[in-house]
Protein backbone atom coordinates (compact mmCIF):
# COMPACT_ATOMS: atom_id res chain seq x y z
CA UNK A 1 -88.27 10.07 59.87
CA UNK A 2 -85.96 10.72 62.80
CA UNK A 3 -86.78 13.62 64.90
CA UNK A 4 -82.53 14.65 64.69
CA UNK A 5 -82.90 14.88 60.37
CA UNK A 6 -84.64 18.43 61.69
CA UNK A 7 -81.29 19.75 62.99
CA UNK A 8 -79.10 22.08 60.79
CA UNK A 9 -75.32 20.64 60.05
CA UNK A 10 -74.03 23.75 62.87
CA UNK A 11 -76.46 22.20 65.41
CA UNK A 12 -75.31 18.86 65.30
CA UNK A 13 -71.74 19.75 64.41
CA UNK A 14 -72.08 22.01 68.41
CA UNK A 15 -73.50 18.69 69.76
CA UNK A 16 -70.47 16.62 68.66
CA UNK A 17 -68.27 19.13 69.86
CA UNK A 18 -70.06 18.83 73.37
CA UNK A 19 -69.14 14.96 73.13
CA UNK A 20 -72.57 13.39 71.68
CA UNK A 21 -72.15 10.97 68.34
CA UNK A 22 -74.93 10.00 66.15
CA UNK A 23 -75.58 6.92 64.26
CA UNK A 24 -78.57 8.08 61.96
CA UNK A 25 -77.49 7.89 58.36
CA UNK A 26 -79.49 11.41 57.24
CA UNK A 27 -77.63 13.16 60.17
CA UNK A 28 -74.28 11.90 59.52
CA UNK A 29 -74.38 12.96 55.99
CA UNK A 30 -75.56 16.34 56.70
CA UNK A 31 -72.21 18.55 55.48
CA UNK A 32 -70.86 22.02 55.45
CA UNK A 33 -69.79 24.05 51.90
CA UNK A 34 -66.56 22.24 52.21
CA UNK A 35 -68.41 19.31 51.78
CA UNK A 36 -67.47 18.17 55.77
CA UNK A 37 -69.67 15.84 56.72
CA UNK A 38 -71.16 15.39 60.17
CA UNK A 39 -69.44 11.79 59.86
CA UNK A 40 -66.05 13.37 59.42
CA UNK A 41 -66.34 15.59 62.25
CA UNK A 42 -67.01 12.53 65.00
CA UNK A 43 -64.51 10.57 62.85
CA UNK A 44 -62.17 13.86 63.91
CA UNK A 45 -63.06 13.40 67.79
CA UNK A 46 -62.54 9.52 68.04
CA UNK A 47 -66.02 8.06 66.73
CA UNK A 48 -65.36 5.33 64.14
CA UNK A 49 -67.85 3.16 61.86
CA UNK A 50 -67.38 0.10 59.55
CA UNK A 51 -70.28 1.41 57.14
CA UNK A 52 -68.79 1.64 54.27
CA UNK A 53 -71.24 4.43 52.58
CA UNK A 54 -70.53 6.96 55.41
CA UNK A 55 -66.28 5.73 55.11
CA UNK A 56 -66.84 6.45 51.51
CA UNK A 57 -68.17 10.00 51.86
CA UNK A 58 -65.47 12.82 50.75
CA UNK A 59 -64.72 16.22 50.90
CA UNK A 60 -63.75 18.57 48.39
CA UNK A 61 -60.22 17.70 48.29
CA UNK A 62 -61.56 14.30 48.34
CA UNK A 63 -60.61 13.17 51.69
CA UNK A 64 -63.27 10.47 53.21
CA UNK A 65 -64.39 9.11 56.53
CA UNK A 66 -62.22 5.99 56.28
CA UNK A 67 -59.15 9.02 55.91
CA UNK A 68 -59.94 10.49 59.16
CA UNK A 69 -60.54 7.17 60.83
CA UNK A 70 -57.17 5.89 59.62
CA UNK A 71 -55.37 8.99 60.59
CA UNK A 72 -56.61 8.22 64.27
CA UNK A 73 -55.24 4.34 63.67
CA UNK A 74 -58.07 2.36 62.61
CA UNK A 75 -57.67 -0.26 60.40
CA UNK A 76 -59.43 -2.40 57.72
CA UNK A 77 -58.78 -5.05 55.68
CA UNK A 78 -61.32 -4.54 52.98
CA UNK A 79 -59.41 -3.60 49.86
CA UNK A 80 -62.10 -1.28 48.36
CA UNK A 81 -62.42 1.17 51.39
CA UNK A 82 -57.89 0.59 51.66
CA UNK A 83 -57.13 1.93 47.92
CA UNK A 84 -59.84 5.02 48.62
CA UNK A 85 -57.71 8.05 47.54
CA UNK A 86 -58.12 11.22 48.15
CA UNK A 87 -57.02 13.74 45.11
CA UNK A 88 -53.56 13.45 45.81
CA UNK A 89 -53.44 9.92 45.96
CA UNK A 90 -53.22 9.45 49.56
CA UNK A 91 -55.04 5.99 50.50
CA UNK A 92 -56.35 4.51 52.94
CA UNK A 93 -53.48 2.27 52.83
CA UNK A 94 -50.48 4.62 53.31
CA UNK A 95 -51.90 6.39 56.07
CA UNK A 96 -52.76 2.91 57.98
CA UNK A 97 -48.96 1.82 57.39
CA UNK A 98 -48.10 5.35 59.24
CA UNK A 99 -49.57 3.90 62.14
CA UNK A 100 -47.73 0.54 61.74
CA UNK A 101 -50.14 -2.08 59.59
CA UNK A 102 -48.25 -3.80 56.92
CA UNK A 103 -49.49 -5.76 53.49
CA UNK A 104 -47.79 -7.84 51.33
CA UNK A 105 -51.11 -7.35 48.61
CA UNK A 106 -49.09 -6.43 45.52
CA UNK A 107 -52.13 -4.32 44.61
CA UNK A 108 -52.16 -2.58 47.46
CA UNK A 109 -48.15 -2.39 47.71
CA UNK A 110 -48.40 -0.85 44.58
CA UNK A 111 -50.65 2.31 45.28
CA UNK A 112 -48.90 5.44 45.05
CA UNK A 113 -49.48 9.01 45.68
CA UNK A 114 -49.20 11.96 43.54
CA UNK A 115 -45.00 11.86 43.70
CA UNK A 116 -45.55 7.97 42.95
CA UNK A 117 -44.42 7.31 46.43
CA UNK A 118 -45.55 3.95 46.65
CA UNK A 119 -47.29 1.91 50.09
CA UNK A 120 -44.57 -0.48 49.69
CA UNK A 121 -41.82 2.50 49.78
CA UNK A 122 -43.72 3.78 53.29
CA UNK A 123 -43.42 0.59 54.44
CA UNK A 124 -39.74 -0.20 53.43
CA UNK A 125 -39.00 3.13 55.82
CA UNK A 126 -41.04 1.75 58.65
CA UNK A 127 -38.48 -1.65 58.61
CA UNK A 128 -40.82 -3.60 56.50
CA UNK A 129 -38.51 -6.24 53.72
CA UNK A 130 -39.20 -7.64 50.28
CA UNK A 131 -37.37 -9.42 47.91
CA UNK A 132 -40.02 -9.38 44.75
CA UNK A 133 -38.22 -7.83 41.98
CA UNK A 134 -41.51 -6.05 40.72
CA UNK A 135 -42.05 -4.09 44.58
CA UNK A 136 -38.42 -3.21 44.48
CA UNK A 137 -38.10 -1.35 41.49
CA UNK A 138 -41.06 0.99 41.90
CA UNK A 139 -39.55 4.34 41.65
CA UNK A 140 -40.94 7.46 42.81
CA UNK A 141 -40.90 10.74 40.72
CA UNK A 142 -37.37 11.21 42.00
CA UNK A 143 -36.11 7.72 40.92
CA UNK A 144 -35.73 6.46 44.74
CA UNK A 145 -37.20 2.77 44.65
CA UNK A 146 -37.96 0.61 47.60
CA UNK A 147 -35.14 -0.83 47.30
CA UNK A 148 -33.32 2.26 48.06
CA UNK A 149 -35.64 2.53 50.92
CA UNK A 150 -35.04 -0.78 52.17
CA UNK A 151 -31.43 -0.86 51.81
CA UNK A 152 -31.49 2.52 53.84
CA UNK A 153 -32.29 0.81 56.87
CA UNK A 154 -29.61 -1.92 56.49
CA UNK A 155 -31.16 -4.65 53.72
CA UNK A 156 -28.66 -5.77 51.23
CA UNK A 157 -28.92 -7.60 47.69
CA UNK A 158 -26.36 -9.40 45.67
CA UNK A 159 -29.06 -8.97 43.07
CA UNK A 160 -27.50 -7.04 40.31
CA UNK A 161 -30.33 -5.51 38.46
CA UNK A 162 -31.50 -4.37 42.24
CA UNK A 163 -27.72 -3.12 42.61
CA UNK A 164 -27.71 -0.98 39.93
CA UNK A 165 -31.20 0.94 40.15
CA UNK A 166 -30.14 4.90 40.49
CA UNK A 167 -32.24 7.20 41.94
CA UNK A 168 -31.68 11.10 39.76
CA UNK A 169 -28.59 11.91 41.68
CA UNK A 170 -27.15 8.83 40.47
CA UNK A 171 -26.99 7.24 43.89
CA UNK A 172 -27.48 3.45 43.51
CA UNK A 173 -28.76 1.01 45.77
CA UNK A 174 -24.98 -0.22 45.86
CA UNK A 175 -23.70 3.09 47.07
CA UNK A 176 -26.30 2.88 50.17
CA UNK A 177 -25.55 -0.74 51.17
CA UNK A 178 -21.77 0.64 50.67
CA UNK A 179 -22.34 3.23 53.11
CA UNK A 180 -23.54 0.88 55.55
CA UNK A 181 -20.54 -1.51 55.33
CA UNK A 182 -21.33 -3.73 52.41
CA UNK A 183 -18.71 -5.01 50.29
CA UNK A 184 -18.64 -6.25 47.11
CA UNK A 185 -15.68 -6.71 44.16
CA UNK A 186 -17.61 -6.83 41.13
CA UNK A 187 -15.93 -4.22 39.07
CA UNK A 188 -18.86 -3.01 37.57
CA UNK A 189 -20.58 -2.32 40.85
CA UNK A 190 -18.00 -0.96 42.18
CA UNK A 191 -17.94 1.91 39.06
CA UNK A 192 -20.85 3.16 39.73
CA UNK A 193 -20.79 6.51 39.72
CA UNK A 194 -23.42 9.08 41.25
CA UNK A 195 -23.69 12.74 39.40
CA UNK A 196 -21.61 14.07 41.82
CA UNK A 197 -18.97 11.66 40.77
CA UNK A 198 -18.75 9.37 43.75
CA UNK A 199 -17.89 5.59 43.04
CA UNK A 200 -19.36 2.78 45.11
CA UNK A 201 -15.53 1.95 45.27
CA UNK A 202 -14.90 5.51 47.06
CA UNK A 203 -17.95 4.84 49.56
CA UNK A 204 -16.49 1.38 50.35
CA UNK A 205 -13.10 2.77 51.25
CA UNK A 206 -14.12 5.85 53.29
CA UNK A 207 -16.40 3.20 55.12
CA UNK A 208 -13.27 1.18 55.80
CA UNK A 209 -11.43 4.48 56.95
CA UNK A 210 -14.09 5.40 59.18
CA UNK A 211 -14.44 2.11 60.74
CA UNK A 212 -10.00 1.79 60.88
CA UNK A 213 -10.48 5.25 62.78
CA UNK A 214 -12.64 4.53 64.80
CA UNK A 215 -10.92 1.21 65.96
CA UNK A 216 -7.45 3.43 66.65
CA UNK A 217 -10.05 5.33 68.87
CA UNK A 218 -10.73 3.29 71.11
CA UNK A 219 -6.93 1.86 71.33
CA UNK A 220 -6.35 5.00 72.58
CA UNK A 221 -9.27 5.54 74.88
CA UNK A 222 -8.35 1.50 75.99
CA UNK A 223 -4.40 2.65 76.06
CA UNK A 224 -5.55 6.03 78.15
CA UNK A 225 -7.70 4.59 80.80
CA UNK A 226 -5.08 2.20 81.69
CA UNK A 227 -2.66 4.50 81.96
CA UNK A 228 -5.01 6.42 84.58
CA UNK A 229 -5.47 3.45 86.31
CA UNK A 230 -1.80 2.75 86.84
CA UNK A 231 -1.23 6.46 88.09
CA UNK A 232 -4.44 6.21 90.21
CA UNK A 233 -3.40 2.99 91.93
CA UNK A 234 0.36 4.16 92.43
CA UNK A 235 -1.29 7.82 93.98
CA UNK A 236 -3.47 6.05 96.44
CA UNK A 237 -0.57 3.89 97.11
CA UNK A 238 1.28 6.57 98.06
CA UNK A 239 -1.12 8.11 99.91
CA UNK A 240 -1.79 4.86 102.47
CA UNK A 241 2.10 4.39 103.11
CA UNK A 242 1.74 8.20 105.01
């Protein structure tokens, strides 16, 4: 047996601290009454490992190895260690996307925490796109679906069905492409109503407004720097026939 397996969890725990990592397996699995292993403290300080017994070891909230690692941007592809969750469904997955990986796995897509906020909804914030049906009605506990999320960031559907999907304020996937300058005349999109009582129809036309305003704006601004142009050029003008 290795000389280390003699150290208590505190001992080894200082030496990590002091910038030493170990590889034995009986050392690394030596934990506090949190159930902290040795392996997630050097996992905390930068030390990864592709092992997957010491990524699978948890704590008592059931956050693993592979967790820390991932929180520090490490990545794997192995879909065992990517749908570990800890006991509020936080996986491996999610918290790689945080740092930028994408899937298109519809298993792992479809892993979801504790609010059912999906991988694929993470993703559709982080300017990730899909146009399966199934990924873009997965709803959270609040009713907001990837598809809200995409369309959020400027994706738009003609889809219908896709159209229509409300979050629990009412506010429709239309309404958000709406907001952003979509158009669309299909009366029954256009009636779509949040709880609040706002139509897609009303966020189309206060778009329109906004965008009408904004144009006059700049006339203006165009129309007002001219103007000090003109009186700039006749002042100096002026000035030079002293």
């Amino acid at each position: 047996m290795n000389q280390n397996t003699t150290l208590t969890y505190e001992q080894v725990v200082a030496q990590v601290n002091e910038g030493k990592f170990f590889k034995d397996k009986e050392i690394l699995k030596l934990r506090d009454n949190l159930e902290w292993f040795v392996a997630h403290e050097q996992a905390s300080q930068g030390w990864t490992t592709e092992d997957k017994e010491i990524l699978k070891l948890r704590n008592d909230s059931g956050w693993t190895v592979a967790h820390v690692q991932a929180e520090h941007g490490w990545t794997t592809e192995d879909k065992e260690i990517l749908k570990l969750e800890d006991k509020y469904g936080i996986s491996i997955a999610y918290l790689q996307v945080k740092h930028g990986w994408t899937t298109n796995d519809k298993e792992i897509l479809e892993l979801c925490d504790a609010f059912n906020w999906s991988v694929a909804h993470e993703q559709a914030l982080q300017g990730w796109t899909t146009d399966n049906k199934e990924i873009l009605k997965l709803s959270d506990k609040f009713g907001w679906t990837v598809a809200h999320s995409q369309a959020l960031r400027g994706w738009t559907s003609e889809d219908k069905e896709i159209l229509m999907l409300k979050n629990k304020l009412g506010i429709s996937v239309a309404h958000l492409q709406a907001e952003r300058g979509w158009t669309t005349e299909d009366p029954e999109i256009l009636a779509l109503t949040t709880k609040n009582g706002l139509t897609v129809a009303e966020v189309q036309a206060k778009y329109l407004e906004r965008r009408t305003r904004r144009r006059d704006q700049r006339k203006v601004h165009t129309r007002t720097l001219k103007e000090f142009s003109r009186l700039a050029k006749e002042y100096f003008k002026k000035i030079l026939m002293k």
